[in-house]
N, C-alpha and C. Protein backbone atom coordinates (compact mmCIF):
# COMPACT_ATOMS: atom_id res chain seq x y z
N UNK A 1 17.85 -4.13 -4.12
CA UNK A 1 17.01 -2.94 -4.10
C UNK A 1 16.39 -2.78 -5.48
N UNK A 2 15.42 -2.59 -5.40
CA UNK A 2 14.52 -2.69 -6.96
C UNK A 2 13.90 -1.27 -6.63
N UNK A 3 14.11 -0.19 -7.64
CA UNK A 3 13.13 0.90 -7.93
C UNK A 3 11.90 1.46 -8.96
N UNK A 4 11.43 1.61 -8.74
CA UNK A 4 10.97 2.31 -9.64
C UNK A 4 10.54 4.15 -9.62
N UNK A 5 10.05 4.59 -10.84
CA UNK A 5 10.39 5.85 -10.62
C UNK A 5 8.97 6.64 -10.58
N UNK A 6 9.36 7.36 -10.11
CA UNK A 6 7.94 8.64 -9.24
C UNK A 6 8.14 9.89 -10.00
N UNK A 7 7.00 10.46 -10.70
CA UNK A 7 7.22 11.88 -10.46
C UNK A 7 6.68 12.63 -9.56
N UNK A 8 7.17 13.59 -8.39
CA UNK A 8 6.24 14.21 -7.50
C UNK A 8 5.98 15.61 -7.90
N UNK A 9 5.25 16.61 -7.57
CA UNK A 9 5.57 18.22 -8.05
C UNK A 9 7.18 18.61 -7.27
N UNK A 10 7.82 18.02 -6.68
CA UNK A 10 9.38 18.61 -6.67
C UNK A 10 9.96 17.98 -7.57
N UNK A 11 10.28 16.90 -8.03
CA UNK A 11 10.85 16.39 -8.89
C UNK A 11 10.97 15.23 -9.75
N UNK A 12 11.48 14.09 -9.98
CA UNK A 12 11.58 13.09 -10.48
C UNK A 12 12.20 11.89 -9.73
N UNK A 13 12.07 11.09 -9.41
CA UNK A 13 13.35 10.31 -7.96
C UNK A 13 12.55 9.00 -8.69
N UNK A 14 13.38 8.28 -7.95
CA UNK A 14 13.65 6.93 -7.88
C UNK A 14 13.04 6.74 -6.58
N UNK A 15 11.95 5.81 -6.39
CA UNK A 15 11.75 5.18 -5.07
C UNK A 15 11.99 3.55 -4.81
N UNK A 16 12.54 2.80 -3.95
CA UNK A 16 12.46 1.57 -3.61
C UNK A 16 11.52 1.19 -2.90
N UNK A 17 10.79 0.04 -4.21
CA UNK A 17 9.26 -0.11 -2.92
C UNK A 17 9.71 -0.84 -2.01
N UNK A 18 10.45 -1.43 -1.80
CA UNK A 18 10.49 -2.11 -0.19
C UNK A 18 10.71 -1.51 0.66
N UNK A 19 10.63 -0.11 0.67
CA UNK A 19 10.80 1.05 1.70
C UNK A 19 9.14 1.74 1.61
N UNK A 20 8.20 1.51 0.43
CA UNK A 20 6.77 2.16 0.54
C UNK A 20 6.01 0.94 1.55
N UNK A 21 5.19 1.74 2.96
CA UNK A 21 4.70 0.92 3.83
C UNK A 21 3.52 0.99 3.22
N UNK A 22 3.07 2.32 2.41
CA UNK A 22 1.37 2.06 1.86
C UNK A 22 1.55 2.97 0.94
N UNK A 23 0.57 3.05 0.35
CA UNK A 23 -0.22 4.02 -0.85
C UNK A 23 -1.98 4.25 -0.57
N UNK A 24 -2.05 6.05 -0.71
CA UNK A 24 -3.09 6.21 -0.49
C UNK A 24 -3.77 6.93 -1.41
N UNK A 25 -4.66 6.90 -1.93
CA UNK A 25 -5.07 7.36 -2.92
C UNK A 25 -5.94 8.78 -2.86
N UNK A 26 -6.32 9.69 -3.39
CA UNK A 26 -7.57 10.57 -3.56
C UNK A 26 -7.14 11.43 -4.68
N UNK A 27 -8.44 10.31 -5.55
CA UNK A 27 -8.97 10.56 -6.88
C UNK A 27 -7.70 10.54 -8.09
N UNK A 28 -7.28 11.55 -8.65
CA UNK A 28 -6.17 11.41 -9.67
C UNK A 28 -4.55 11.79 -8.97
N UNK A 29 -4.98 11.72 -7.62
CA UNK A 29 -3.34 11.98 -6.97
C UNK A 29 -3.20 10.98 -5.79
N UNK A 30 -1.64 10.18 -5.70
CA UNK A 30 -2.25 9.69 -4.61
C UNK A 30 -0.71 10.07 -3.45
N UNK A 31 -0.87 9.67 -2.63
CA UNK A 31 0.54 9.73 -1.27
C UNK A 31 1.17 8.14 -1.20
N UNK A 32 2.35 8.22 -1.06
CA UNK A 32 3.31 7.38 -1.09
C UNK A 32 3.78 7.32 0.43
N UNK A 33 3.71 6.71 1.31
CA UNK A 33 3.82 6.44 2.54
C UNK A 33 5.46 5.69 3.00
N UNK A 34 6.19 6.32 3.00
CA UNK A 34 7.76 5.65 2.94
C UNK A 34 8.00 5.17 4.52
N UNK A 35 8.55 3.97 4.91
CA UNK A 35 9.22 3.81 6.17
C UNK A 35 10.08 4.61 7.07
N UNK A 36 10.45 5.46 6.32
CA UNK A 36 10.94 6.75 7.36
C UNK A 36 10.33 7.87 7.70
N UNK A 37 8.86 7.65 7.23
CA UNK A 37 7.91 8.50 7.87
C UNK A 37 7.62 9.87 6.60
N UNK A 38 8.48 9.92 5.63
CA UNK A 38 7.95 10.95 4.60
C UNK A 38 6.47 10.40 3.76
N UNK A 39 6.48 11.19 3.09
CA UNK A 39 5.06 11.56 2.38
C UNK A 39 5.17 11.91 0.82
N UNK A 40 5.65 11.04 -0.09
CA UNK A 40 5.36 11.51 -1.45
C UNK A 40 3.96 12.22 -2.03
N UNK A 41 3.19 13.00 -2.71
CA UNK A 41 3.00 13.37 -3.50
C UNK A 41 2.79 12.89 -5.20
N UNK A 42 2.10 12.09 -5.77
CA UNK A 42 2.07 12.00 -6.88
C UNK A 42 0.84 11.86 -7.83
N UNK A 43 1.36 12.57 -9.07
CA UNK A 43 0.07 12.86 -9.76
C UNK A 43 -0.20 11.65 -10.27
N UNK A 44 -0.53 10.17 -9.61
CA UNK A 44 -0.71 9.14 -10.68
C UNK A 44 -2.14 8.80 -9.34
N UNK A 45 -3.24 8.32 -10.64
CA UNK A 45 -4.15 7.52 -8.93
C UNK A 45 -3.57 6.29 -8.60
N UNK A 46 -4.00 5.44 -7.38
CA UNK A 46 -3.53 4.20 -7.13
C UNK A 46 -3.52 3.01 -8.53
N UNK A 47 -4.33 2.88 -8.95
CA UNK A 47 -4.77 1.78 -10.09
C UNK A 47 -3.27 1.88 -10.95
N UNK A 48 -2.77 2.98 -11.44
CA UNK A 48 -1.30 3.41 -12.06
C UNK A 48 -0.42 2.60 -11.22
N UNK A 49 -0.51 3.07 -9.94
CA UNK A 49 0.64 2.74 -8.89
C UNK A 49 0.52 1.29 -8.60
N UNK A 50 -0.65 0.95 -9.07
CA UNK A 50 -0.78 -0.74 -8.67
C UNK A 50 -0.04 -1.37 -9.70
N UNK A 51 -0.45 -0.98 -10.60
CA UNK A 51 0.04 -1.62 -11.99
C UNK A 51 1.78 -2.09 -12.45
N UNK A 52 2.16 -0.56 -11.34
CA UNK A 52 3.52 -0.75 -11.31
C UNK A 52 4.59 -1.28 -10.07
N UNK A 53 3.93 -2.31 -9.34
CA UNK A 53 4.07 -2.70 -7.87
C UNK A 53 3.78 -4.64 -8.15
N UNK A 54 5.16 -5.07 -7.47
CA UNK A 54 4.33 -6.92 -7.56
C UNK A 54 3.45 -6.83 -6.47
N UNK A 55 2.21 -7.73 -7.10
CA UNK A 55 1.29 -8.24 -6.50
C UNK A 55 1.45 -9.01 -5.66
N UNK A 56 2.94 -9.51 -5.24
CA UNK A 56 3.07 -10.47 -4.44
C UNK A 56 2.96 -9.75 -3.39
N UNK A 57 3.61 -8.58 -3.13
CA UNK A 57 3.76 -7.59 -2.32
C UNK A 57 3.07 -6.56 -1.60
N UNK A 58 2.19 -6.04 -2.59
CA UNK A 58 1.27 -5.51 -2.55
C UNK A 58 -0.49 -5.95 -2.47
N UNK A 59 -1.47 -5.38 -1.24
CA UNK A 59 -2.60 -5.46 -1.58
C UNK A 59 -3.22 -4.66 -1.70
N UNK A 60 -4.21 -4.64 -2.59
CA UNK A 60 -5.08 -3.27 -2.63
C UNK A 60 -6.09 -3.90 -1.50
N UNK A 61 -6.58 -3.02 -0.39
CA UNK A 61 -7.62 -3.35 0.49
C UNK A 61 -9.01 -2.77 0.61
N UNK A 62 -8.90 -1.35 -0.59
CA UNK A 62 -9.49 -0.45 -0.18
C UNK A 62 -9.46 0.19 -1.88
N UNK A 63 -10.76 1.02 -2.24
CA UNK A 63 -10.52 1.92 -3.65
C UNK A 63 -9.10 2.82 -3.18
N UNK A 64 -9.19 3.06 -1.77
CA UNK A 64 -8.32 4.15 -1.36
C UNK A 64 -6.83 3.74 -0.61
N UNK A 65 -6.67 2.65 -0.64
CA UNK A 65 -5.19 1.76 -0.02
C UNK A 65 -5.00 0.68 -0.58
N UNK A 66 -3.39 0.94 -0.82
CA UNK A 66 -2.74 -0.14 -1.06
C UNK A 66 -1.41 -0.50 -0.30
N UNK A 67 -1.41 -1.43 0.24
CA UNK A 67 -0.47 -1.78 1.43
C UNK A 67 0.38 -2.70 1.21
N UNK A 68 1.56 -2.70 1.90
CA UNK A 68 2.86 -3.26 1.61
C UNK A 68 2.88 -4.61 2.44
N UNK A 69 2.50 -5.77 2.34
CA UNK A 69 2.44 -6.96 3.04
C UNK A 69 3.30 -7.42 4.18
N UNK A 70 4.48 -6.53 3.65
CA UNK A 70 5.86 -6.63 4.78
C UNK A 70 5.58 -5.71 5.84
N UNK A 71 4.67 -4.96 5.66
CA UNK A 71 4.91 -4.09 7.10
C UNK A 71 3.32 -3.92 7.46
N UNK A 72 2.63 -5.07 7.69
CA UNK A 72 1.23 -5.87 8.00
C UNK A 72 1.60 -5.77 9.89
N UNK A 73 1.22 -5.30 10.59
CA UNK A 73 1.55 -5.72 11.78
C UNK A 73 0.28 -6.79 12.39
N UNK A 74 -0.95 -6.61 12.34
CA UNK A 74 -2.18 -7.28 12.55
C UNK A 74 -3.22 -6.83 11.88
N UNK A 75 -4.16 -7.95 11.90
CA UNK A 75 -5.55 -7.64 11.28
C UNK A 75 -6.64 -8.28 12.41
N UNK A 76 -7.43 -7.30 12.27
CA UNK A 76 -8.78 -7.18 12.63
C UNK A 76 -10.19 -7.17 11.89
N UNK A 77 -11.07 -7.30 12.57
CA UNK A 77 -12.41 -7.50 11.75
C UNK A 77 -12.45 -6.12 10.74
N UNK A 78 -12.40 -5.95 9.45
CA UNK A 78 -12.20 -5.31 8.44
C UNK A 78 -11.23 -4.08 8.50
N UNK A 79 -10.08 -4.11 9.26
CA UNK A 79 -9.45 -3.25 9.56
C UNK A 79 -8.02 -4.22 9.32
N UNK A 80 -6.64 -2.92 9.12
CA UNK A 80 -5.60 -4.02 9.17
C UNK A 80 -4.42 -2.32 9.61
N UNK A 81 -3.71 -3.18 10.86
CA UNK A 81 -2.72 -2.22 11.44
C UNK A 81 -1.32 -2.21 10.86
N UNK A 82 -0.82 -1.46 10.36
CA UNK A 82 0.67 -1.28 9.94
C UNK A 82 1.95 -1.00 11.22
N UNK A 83 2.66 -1.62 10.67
CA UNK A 83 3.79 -1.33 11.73
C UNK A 83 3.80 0.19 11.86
N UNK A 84 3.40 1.10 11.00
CA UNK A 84 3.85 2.17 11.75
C UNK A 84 2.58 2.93 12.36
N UNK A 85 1.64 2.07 12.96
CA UNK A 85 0.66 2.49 13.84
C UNK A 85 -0.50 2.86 13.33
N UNK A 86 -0.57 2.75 11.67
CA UNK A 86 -1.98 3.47 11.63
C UNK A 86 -2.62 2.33 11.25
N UNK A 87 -4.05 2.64 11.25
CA UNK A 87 -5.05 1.17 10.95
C UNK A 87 -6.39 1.59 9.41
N UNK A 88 -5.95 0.76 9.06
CA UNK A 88 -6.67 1.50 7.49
C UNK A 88 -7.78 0.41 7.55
N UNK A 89 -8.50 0.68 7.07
CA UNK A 89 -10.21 -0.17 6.47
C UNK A 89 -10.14 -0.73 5.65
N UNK A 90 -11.03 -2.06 5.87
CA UNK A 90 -10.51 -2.75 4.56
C UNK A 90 -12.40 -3.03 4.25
N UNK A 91 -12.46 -2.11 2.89
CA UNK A 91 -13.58 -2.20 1.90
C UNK A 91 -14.68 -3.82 2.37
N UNK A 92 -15.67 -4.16 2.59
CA UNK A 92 -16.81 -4.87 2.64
C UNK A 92 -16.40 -5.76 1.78
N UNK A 93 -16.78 -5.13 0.47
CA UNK A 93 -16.34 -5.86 -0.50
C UNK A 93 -15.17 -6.87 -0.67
N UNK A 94 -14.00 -6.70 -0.24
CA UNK A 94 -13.06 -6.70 0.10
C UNK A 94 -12.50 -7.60 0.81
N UNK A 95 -13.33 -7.26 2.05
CA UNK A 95 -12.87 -8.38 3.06
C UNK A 95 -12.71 -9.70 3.12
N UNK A 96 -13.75 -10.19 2.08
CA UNK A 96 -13.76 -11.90 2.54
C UNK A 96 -12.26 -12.37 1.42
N UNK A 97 -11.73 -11.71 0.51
CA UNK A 97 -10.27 -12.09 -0.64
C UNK A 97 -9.36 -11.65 0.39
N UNK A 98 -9.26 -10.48 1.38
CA UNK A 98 -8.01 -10.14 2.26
C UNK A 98 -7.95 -11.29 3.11
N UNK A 99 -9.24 -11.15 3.76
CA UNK A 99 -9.15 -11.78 5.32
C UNK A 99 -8.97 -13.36 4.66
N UNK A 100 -9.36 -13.89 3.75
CA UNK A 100 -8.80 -15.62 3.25
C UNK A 100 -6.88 -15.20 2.95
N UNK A 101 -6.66 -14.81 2.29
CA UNK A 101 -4.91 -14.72 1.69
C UNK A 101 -4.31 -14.39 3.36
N UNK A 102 -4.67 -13.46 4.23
CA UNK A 102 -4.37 -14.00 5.97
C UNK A 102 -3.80 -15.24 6.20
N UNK A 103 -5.37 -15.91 5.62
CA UNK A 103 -5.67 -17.00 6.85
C UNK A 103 -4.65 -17.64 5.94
N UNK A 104 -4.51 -17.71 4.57
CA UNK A 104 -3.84 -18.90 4.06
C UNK A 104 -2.15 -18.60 4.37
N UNK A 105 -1.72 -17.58 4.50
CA UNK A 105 -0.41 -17.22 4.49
C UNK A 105 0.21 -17.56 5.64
N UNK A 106 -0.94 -17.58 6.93
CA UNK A 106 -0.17 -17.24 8.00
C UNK A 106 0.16 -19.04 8.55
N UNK A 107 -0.41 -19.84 8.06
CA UNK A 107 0.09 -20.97 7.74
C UNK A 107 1.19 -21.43 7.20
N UNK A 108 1.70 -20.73 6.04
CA UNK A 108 2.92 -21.14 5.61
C UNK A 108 4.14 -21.23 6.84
């Protein structure tokens, strides 16, 4: 279990990212999306939260998402579904670096 630490407006905690399914951003605050369905709160924007997340793990898809590779359920034409049902957009820009690391992974 590897953590790192959050401040939210309740308090200070420890989160384990292999329990964050996404990160969502808006503007200088963003939401922490946990596998048991809570909702962090934090005053950092994503770019912070990226910084402090492996890249192996993490993709940014979006100015406004960053998603946890382990809980990828499918992808679609610029869209990509999470195991826990929601389907986030994946930026124009964007698409042709996501949709290749797909294609190359799902080979391994």
């Amino acid at each position: 279990m590897i953590l790192f630490t959050l401040t939210t407006f309740e308090s200070g905690q420890y989160v384990d990212f292999e329990k964050v399914v996404c990160i969502t951003g808006d503007g200088n605050y963003s939401f922490i999306h946990l596998v048991d369905g809570q909702k962090l709160l934090v005053s950092k924007c994503l770019e912070q939260l990226e910084l402090r997340l492996p890249p192996s793990q993490f993709l940014r898809i979006h100015k406004r998402y960053l998603i946890n590779l382990r809980f990828v359920e499918s992808i679609f034409p610029k869209q990509i579904k999470l195991t826990d049902g929601k389907v986030y957009a994946v930026a124009r820009r964007r698409w042709p670096s996501v949709h290749s690391y797909f294609k190359q992974n799902s080979r391994r």
